[in-house]
PDB file of N, CA and C in Angstrom:
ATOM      1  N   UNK A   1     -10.571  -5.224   4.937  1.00  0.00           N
ATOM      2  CA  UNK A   1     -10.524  -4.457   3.730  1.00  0.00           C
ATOM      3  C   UNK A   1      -9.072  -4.403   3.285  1.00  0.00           C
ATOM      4  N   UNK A   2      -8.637  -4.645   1.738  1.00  0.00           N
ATOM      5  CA  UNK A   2      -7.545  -4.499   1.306  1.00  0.00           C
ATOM      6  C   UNK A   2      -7.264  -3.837   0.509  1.00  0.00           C
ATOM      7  N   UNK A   3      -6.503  -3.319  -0.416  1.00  0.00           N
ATOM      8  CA  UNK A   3      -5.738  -2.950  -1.483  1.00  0.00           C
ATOM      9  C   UNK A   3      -4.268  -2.919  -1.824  1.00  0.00           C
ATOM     10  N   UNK A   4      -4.405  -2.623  -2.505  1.00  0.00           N
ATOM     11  CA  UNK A   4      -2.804  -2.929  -3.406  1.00  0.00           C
ATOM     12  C   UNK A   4      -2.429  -1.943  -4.211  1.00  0.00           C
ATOM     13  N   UNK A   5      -1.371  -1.530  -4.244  1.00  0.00           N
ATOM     14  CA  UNK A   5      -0.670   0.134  -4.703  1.00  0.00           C
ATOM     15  C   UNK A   5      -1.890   1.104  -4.989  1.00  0.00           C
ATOM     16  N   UNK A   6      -2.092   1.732  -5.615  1.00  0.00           N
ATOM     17  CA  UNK A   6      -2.505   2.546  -6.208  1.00  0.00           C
ATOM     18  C   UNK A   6      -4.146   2.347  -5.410  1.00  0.00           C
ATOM     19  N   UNK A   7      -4.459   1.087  -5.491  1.00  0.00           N
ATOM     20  CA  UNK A   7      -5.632   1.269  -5.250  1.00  0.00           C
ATOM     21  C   UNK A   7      -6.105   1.627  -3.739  1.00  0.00           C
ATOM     22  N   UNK A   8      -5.216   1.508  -3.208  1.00  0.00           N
ATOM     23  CA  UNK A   8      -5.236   2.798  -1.671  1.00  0.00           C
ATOM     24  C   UNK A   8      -5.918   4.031  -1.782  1.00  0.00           C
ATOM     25  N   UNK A   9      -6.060   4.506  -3.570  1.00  0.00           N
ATOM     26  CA  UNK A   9      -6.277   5.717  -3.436  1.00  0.00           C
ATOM     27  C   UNK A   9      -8.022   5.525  -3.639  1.00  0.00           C
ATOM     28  N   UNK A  10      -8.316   4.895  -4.365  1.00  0.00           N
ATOM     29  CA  UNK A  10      -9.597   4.321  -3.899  1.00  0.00           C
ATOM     30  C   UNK A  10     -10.557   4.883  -2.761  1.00  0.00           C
ATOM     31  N   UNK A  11      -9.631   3.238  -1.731  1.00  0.00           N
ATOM     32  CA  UNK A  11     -10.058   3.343  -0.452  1.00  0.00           C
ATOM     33  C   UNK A  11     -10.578   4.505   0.255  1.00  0.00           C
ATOM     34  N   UNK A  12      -9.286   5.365   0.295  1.00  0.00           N
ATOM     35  CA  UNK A  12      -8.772   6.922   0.402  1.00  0.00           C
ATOM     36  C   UNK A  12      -9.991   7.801  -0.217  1.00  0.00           C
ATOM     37  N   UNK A  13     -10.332   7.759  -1.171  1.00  0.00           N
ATOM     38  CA  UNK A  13     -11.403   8.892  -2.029  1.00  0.00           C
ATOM     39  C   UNK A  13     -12.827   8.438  -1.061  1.00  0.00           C
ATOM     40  N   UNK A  14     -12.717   7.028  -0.628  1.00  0.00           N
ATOM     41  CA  UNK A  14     -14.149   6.690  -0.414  1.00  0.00           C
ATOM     42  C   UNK A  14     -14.359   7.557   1.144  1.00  0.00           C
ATOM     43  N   UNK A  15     -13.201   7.182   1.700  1.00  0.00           N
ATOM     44  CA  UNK A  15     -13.573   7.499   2.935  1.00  0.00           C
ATOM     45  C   UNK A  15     -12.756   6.263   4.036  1.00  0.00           C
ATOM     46  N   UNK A  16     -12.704   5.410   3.297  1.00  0.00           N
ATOM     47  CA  UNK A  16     -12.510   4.406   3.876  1.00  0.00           C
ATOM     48  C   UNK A  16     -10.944   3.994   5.158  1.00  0.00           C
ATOM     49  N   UNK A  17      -9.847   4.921   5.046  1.00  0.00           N
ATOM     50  CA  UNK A  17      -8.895   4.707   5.384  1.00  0.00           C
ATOM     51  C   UNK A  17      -8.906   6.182   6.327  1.00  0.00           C
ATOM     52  N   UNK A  18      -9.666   7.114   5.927  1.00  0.00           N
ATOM     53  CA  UNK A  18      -9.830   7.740   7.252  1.00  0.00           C
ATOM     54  C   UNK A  18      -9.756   7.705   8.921  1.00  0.00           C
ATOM     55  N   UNK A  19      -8.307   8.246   9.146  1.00  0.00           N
ATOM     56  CA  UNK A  19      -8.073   7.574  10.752  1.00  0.00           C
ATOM     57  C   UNK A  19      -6.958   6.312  10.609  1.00  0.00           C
ATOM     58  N   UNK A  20      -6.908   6.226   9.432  1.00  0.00           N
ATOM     59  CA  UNK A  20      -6.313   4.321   9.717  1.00  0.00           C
ATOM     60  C   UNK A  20      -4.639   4.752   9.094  1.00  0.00           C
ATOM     61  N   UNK A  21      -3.484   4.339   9.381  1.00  0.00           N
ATOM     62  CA  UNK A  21      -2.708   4.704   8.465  1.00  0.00           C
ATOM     63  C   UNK A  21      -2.239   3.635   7.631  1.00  0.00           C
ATOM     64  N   UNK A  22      -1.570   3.933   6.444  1.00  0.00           N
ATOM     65  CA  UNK A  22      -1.884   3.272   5.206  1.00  0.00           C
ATOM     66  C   UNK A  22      -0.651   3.586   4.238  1.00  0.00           C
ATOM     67  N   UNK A  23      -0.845   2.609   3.659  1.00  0.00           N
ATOM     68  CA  UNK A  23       0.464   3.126   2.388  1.00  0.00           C
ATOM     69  C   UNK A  23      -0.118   2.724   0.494  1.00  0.00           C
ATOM     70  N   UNK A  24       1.015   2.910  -0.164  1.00  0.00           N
ATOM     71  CA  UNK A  24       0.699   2.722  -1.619  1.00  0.00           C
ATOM     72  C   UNK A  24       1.990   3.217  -2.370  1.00  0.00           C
ATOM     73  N   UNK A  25       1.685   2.517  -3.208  1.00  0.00           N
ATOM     74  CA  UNK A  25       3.400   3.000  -4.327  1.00  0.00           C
ATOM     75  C   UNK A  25       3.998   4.024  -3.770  1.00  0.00           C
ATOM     76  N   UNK A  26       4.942   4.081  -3.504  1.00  0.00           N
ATOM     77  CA  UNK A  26       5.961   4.895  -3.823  1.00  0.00           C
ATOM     78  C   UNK A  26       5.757   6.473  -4.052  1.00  0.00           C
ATOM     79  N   UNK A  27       5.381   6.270  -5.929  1.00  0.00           N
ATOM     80  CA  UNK A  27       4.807   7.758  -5.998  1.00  0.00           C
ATOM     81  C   UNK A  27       3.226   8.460  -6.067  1.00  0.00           C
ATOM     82  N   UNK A  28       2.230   7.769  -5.579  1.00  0.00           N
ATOM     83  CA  UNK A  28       0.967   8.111  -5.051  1.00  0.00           C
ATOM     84  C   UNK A  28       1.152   8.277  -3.589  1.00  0.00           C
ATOM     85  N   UNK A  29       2.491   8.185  -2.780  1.00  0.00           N
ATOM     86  CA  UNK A  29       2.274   8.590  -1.197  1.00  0.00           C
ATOM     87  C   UNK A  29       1.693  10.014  -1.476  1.00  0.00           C
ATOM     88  N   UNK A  30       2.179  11.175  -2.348  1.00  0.00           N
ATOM     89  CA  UNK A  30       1.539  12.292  -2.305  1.00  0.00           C
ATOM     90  C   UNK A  30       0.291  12.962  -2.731  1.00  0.00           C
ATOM     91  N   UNK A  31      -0.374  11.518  -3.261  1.00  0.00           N
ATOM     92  CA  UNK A  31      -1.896  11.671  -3.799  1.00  0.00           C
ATOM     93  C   UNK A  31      -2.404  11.915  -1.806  1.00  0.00           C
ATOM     94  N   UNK A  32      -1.838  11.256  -0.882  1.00  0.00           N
ATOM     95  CA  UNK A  32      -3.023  11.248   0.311  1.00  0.00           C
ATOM     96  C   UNK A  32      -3.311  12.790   0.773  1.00  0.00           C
ATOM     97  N   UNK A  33      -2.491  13.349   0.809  1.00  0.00           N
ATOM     98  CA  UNK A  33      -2.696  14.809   1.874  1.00  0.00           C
ATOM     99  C   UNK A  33      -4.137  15.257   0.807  1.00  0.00           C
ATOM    100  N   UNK A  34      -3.875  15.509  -0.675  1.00  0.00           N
ATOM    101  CA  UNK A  34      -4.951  15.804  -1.841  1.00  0.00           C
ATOM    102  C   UNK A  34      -6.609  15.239  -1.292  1.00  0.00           C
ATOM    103  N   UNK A  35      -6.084  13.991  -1.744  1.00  0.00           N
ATOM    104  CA  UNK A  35      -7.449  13.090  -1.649  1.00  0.00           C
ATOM    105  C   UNK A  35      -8.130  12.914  -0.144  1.00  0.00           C
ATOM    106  N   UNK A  36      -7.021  12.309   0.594  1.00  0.00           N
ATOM    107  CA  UNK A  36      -7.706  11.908   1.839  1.00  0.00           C
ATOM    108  C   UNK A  36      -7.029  12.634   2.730  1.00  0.00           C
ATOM    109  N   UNK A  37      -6.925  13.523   3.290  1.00  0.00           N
ATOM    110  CA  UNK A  37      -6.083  14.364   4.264  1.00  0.00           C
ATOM    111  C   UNK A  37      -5.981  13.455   5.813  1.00  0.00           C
ATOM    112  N   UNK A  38      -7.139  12.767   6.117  1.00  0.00           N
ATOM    113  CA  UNK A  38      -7.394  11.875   7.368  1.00  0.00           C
ATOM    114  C   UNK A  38      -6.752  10.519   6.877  1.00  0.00           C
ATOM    115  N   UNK A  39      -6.239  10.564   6.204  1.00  0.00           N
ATOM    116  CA  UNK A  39      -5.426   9.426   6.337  1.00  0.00           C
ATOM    117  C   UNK A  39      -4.101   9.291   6.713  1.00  0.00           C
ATOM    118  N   UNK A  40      -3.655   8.448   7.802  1.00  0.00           N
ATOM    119  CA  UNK A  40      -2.454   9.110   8.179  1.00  0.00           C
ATOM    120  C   UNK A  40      -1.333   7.879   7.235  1.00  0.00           C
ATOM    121  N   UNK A  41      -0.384   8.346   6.527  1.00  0.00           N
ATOM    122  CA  UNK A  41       0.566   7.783   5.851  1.00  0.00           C
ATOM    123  C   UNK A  41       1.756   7.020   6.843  1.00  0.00           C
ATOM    124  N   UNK A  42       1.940   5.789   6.621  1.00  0.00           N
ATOM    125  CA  UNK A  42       3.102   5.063   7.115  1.00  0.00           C
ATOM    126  C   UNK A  42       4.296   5.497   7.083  1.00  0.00           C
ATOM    127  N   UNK A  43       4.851   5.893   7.807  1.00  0.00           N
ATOM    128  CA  UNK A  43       6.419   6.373   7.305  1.00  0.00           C
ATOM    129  C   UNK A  43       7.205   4.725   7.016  1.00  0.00           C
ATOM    130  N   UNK A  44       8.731   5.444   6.160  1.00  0.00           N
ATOM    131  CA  UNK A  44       9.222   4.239   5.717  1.00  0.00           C
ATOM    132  C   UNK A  44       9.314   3.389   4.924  1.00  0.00           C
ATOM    133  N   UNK A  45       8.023   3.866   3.963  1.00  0.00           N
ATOM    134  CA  UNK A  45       7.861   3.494   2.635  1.00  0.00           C
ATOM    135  C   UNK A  45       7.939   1.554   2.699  1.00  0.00           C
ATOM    136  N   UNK A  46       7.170   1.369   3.980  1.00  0.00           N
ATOM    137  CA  UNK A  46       6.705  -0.562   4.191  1.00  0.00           C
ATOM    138  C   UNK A  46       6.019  -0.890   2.941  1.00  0.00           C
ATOM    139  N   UNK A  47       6.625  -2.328   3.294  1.00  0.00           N
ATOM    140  CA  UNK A  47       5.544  -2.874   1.892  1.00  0.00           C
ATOM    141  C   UNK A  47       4.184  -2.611   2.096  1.00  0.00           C
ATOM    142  N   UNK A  48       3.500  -3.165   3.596  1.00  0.00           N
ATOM    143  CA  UNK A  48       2.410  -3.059   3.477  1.00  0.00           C
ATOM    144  C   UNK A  48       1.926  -2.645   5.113  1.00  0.00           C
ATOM    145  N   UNK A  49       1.070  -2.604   4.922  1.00  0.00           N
ATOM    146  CA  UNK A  49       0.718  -1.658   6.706  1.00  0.00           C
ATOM    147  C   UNK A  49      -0.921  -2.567   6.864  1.00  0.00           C
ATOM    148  N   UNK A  50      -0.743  -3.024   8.119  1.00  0.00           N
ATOM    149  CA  UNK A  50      -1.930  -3.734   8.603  1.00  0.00           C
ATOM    150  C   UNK A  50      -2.567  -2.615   9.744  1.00  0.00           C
ATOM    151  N   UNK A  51      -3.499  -1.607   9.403  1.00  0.00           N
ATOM    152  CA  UNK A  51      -4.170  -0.620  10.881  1.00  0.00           C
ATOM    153  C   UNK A  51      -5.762  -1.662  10.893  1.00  0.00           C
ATOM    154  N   UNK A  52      -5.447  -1.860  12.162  1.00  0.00           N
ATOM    155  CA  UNK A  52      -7.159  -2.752  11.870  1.00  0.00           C
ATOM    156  C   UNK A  52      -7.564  -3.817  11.424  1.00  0.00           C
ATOM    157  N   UNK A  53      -8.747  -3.167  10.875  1.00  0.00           N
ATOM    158  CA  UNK A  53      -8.846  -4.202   9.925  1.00  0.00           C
ATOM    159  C   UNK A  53      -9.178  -3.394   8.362  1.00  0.00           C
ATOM    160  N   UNK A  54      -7.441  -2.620   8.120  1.00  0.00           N
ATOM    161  CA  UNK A  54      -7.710  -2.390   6.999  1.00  0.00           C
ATOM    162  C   UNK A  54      -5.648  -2.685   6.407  1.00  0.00           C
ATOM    163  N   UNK A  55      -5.546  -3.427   5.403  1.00  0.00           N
ATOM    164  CA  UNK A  55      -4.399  -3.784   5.055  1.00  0.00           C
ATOM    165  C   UNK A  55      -4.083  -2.745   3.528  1.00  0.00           C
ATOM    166  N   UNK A  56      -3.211  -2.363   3.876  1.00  0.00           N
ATOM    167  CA  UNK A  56      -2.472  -1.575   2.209  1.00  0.00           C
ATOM    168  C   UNK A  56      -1.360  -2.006   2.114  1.00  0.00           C
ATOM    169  N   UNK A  57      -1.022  -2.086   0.857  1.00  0.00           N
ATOM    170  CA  UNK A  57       0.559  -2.523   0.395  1.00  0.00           C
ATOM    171  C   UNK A  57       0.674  -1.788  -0.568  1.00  0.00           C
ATOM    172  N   UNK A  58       2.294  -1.226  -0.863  1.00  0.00           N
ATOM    173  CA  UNK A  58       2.747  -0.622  -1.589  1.00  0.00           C
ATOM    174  C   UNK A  58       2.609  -1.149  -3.093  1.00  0.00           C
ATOM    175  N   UNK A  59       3.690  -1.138  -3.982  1.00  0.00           N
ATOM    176  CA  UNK A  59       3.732  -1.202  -5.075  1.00  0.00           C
ATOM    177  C   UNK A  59       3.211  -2.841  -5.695  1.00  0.00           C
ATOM    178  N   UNK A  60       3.000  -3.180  -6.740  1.00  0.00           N
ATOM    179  CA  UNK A  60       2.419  -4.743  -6.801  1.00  0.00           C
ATOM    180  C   UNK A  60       3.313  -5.710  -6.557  1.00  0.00           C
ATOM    181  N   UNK A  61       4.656  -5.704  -6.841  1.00  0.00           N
ATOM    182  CA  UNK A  61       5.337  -6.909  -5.992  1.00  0.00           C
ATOM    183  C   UNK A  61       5.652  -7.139  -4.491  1.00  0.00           C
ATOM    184  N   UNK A  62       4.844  -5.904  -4.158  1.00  0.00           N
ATOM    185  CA  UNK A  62       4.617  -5.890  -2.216  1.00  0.00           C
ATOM    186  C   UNK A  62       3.079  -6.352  -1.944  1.00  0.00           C
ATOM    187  N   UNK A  63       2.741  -6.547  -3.045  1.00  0.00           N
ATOM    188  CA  UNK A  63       1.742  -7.344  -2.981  1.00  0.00           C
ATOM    189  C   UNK A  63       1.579  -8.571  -2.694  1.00  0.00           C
ATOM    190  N   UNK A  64       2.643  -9.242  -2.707  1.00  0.00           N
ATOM    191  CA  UNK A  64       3.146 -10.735  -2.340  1.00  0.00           C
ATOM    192  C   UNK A  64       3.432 -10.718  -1.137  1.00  0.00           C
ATOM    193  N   UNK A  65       3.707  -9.718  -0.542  1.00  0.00           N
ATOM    194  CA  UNK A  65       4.120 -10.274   0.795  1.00  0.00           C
ATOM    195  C   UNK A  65       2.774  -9.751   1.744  1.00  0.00           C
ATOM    196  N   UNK A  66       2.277  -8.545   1.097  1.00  0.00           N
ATOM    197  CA  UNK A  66       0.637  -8.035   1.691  1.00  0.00           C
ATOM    198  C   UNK A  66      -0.639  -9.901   1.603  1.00  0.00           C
ATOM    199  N   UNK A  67      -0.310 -10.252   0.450  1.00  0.00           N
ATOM    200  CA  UNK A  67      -1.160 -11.266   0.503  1.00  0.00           C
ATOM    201  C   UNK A  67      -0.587 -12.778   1.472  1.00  0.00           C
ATOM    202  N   UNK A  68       0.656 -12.769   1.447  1.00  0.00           N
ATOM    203  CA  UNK A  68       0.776 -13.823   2.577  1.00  0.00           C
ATOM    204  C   UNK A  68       0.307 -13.246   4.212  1.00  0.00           C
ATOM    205  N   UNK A  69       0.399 -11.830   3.899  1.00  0.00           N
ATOM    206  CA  UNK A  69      -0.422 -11.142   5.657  1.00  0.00           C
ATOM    207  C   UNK A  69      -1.564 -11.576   5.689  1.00  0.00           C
ATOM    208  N   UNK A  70      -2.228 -11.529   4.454  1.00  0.00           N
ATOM    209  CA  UNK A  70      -3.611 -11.273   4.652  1.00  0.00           C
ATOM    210  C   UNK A  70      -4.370 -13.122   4.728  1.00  0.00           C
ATOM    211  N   UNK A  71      -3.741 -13.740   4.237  1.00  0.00           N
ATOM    212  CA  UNK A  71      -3.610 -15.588   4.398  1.00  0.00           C
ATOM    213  C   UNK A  71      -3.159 -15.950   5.891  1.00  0.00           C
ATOM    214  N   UNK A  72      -2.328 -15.355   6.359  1.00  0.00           N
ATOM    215  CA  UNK A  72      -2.028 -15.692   7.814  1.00  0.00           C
ATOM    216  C   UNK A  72      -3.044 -14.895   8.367  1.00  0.00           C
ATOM    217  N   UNK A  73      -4.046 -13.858   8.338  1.00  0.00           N
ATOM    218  CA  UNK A  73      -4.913 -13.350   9.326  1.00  0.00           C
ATOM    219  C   UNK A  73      -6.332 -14.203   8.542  1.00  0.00           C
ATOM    220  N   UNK A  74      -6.023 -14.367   7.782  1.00  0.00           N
ATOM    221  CA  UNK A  74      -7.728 -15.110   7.323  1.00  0.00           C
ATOM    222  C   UNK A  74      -7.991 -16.707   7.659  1.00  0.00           C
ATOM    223  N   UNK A  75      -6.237 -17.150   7.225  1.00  0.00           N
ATOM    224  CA  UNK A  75      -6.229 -19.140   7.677  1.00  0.00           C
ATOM    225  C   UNK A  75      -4.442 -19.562   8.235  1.00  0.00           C
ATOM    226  N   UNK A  76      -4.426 -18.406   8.941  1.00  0.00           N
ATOM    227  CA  UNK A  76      -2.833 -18.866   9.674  1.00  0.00           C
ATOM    228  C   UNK A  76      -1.631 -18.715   9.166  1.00  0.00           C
ATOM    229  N   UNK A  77      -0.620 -19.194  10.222  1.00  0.00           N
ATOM    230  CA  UNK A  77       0.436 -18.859   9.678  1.00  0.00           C
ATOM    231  C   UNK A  77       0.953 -20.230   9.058  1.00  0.00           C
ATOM    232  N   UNK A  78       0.844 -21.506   9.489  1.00  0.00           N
ATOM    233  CA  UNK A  78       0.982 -22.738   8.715  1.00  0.00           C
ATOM    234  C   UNK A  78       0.228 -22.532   7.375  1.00  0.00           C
ATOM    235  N   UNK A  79      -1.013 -21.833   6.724  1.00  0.00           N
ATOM    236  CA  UNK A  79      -1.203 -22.146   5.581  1.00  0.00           C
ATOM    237  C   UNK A  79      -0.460 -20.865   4.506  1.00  0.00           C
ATOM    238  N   UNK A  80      -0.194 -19.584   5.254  1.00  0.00           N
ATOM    239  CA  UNK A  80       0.584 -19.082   5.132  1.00  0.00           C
ATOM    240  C   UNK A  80       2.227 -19.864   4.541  1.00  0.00           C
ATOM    241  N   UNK A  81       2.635 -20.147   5.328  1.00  0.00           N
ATOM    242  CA  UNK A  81       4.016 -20.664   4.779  1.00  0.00           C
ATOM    243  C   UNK A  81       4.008 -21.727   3.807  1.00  0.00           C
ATOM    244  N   UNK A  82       2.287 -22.701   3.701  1.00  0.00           N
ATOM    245  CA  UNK A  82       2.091 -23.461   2.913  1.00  0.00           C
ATOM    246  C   UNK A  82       2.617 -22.250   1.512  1.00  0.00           C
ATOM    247  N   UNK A  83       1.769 -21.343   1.160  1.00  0.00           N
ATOM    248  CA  UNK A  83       1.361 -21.213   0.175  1.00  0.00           C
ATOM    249  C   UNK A  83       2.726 -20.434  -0.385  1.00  0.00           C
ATOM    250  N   UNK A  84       2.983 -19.998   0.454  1.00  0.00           N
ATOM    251  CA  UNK A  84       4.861 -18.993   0.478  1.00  0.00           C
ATOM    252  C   UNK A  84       5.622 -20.585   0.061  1.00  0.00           C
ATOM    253  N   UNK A  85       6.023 -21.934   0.065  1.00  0.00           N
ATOM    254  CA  UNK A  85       6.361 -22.646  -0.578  1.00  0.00           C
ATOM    255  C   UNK A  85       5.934 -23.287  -1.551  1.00  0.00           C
ATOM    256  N   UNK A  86       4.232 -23.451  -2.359  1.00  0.00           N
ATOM    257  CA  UNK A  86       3.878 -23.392  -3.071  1.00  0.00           C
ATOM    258  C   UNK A  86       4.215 -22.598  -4.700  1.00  0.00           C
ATOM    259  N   UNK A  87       4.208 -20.988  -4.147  1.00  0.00           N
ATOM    260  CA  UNK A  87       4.764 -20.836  -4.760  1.00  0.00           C
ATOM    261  C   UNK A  87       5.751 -20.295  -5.065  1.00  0.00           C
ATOM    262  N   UNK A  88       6.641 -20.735  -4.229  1.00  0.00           N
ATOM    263  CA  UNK A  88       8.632 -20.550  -4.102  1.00  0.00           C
ATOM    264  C   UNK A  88       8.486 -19.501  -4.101  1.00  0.00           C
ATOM    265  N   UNK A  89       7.719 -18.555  -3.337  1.00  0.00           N
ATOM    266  CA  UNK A  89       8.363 -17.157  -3.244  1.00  0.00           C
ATOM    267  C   UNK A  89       9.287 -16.753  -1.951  1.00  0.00           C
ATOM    268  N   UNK A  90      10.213 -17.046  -2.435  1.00  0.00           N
ATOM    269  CA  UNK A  90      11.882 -16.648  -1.650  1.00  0.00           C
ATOM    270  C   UNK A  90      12.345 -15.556  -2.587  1.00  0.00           C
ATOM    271  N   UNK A  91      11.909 -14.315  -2.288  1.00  0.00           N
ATOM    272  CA  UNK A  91      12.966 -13.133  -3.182  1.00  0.00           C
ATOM    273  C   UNK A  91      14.223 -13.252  -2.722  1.00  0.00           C
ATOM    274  N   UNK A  92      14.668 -13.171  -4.054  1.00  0.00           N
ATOM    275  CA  UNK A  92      16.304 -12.470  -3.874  1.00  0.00           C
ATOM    276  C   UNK A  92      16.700 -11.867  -5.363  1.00  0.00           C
ATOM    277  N   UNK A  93      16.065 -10.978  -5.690  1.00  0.00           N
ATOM    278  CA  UNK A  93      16.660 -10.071  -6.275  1.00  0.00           C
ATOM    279  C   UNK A  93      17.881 -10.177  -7.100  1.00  0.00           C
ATOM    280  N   UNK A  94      18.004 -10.041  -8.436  1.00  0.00           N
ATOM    281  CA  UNK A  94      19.001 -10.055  -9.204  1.00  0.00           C
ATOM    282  C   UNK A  94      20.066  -8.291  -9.302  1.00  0.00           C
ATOM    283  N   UNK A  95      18.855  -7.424  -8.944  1.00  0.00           N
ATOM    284  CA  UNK A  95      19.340  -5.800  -8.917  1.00  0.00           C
ATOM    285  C   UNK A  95      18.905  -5.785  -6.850  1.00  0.00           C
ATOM    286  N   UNK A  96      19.523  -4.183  -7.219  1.00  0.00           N
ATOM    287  CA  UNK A  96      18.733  -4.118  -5.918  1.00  0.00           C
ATOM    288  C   UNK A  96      18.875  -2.259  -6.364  1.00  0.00           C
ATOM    289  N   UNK A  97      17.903  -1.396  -5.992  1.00  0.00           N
ATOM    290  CA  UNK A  97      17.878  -0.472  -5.675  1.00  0.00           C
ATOM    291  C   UNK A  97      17.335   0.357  -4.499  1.00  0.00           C
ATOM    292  N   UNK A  98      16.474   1.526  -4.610  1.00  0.00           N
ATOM    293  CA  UNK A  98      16.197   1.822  -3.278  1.00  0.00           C
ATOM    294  C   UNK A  98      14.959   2.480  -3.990  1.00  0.00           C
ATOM    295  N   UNK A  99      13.663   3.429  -2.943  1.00  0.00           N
ATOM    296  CA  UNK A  99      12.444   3.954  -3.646  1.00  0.00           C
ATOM    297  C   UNK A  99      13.368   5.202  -3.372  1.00  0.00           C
ATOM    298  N   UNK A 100      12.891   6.004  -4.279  1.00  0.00           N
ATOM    299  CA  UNK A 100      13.070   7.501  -4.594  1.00  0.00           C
ATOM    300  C   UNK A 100      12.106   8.354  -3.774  1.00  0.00           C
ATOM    301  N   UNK A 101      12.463   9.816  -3.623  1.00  0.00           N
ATOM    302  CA  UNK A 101      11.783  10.440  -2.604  1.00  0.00           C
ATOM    303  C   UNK A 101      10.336  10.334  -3.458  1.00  0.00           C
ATOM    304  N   UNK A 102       9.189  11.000  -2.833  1.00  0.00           N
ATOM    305  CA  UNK A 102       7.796  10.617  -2.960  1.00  0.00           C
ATOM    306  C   UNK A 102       7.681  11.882  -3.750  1.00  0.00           C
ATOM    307  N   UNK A 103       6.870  11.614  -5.065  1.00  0.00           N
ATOM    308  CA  UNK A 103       7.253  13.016  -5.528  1.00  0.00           C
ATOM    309  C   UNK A 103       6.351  14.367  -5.229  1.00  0.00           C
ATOM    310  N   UNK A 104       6.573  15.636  -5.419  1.00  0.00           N
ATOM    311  CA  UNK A 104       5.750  16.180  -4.473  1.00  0.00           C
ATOM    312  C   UNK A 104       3.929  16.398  -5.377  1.00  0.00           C
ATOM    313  N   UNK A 105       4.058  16.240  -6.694  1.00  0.00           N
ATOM    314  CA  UNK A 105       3.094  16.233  -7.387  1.00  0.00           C
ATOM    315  C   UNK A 105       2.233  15.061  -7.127  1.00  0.00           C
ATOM    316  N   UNK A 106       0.860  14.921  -6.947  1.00  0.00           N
ATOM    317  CA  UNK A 106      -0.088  13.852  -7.306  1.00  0.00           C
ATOM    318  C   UNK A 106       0.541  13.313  -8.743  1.00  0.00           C
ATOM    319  N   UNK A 107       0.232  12.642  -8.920  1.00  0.00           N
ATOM    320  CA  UNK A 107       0.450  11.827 -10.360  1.00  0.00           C
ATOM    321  C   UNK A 107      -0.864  11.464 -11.230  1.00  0.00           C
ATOM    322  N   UNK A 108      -2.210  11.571 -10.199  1.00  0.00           N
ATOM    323  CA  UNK A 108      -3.471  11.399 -10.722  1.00  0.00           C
ATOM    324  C   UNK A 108      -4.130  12.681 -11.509  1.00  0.00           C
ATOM    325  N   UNK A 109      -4.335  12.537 -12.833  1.00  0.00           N
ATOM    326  CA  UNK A 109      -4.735  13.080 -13.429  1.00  0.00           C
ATOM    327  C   UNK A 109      -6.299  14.306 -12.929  1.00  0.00           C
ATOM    328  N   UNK A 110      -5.736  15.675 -12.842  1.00  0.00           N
ATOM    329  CA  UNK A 110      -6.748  15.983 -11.947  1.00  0.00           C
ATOM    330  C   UNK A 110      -6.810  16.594 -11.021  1.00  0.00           C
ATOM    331  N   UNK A 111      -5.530  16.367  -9.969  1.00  0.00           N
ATOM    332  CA  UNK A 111      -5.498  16.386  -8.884  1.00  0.00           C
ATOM    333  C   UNK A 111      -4.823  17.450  -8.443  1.00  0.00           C
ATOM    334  N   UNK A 112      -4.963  18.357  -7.580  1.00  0.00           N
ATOM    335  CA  UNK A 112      -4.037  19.835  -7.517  1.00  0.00           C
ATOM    336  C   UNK A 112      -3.564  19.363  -6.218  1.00  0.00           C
ATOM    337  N   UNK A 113      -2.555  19.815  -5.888  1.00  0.00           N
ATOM    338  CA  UNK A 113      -1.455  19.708  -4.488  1.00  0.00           C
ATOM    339  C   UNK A 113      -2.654  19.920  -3.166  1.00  0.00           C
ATOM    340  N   UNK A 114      -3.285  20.847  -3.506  1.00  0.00           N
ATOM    341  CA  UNK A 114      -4.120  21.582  -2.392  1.00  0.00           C
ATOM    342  C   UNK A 114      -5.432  20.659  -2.106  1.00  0.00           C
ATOM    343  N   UNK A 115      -5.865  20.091  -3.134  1.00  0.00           N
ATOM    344  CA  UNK A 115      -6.852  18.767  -2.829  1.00  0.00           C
ATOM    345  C   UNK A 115      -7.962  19.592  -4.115  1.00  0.00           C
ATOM    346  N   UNK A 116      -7.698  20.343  -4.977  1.00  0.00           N
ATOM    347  CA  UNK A 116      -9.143  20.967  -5.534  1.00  0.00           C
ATOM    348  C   UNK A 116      -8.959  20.276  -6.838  1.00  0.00           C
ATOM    349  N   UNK A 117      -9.972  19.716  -7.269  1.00  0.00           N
ATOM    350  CA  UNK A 117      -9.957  18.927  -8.386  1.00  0.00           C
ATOM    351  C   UNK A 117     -10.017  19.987  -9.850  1.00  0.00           C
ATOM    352  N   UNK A 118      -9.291  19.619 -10.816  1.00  0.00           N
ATOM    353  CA  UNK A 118      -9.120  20.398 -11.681  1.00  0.00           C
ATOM    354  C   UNK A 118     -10.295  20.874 -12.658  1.00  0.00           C
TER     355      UNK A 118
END
């Protein structure tokens, strides 16, 4: 099972990441305690977190490196690096910054700190 930023929270609402720990953008880390309280959050703000067999990645350009994980656990690490030279993805960054603290509000429309839907 996968997802990609935001859609962790998904997973998270279904049930699905319960027990498993997990990540997602940046600023939806504080949608989990709300939505999924059993989900335990990655510290470190990783691109992407493999528990299991359930993979999350942070924001969508950590999505690139979540999907070469998920190519090396489905058809290796040779087709893996195939496809990582395919399509020249060698980051290097023209800026560089850092993620900002997680903010303490949900950002999902709805959503109260305490988990009670509005």
């Amino acid at each position: 099972m996968c997802s990609v930023c935001e859609g962790a929270m998904l997973l998270a609402a279904s049930g699905l990441l319960d027990g498993h720990f997990a990540t997602t953008h940046w600023a939806f880390l504080g949608c989990f305690p709300s939505i999924a309280p059993k989900v335990k959050v990655a510290e470190g703000h990783p691109r992407f977190v493999l528990d299991r067999n359930r993979l999350t990645g942070g924001g969508i350009s950590a999505g690139l490196d979540e999907a070469l994980m998920l190519i090396t656990l489905l058809g290796g690490t040779e087709l893996a690096r195939e496809v990582q030279q395919n399509t020249q993805y060698y980051p290097d960054p023209p800026v560089h910054s850092a993620i900002p603290p997680t903010p303490k509000q949900c950002p999902i429309p709805g959503v109260k700190p305490s988990g009670v839907k509005q």
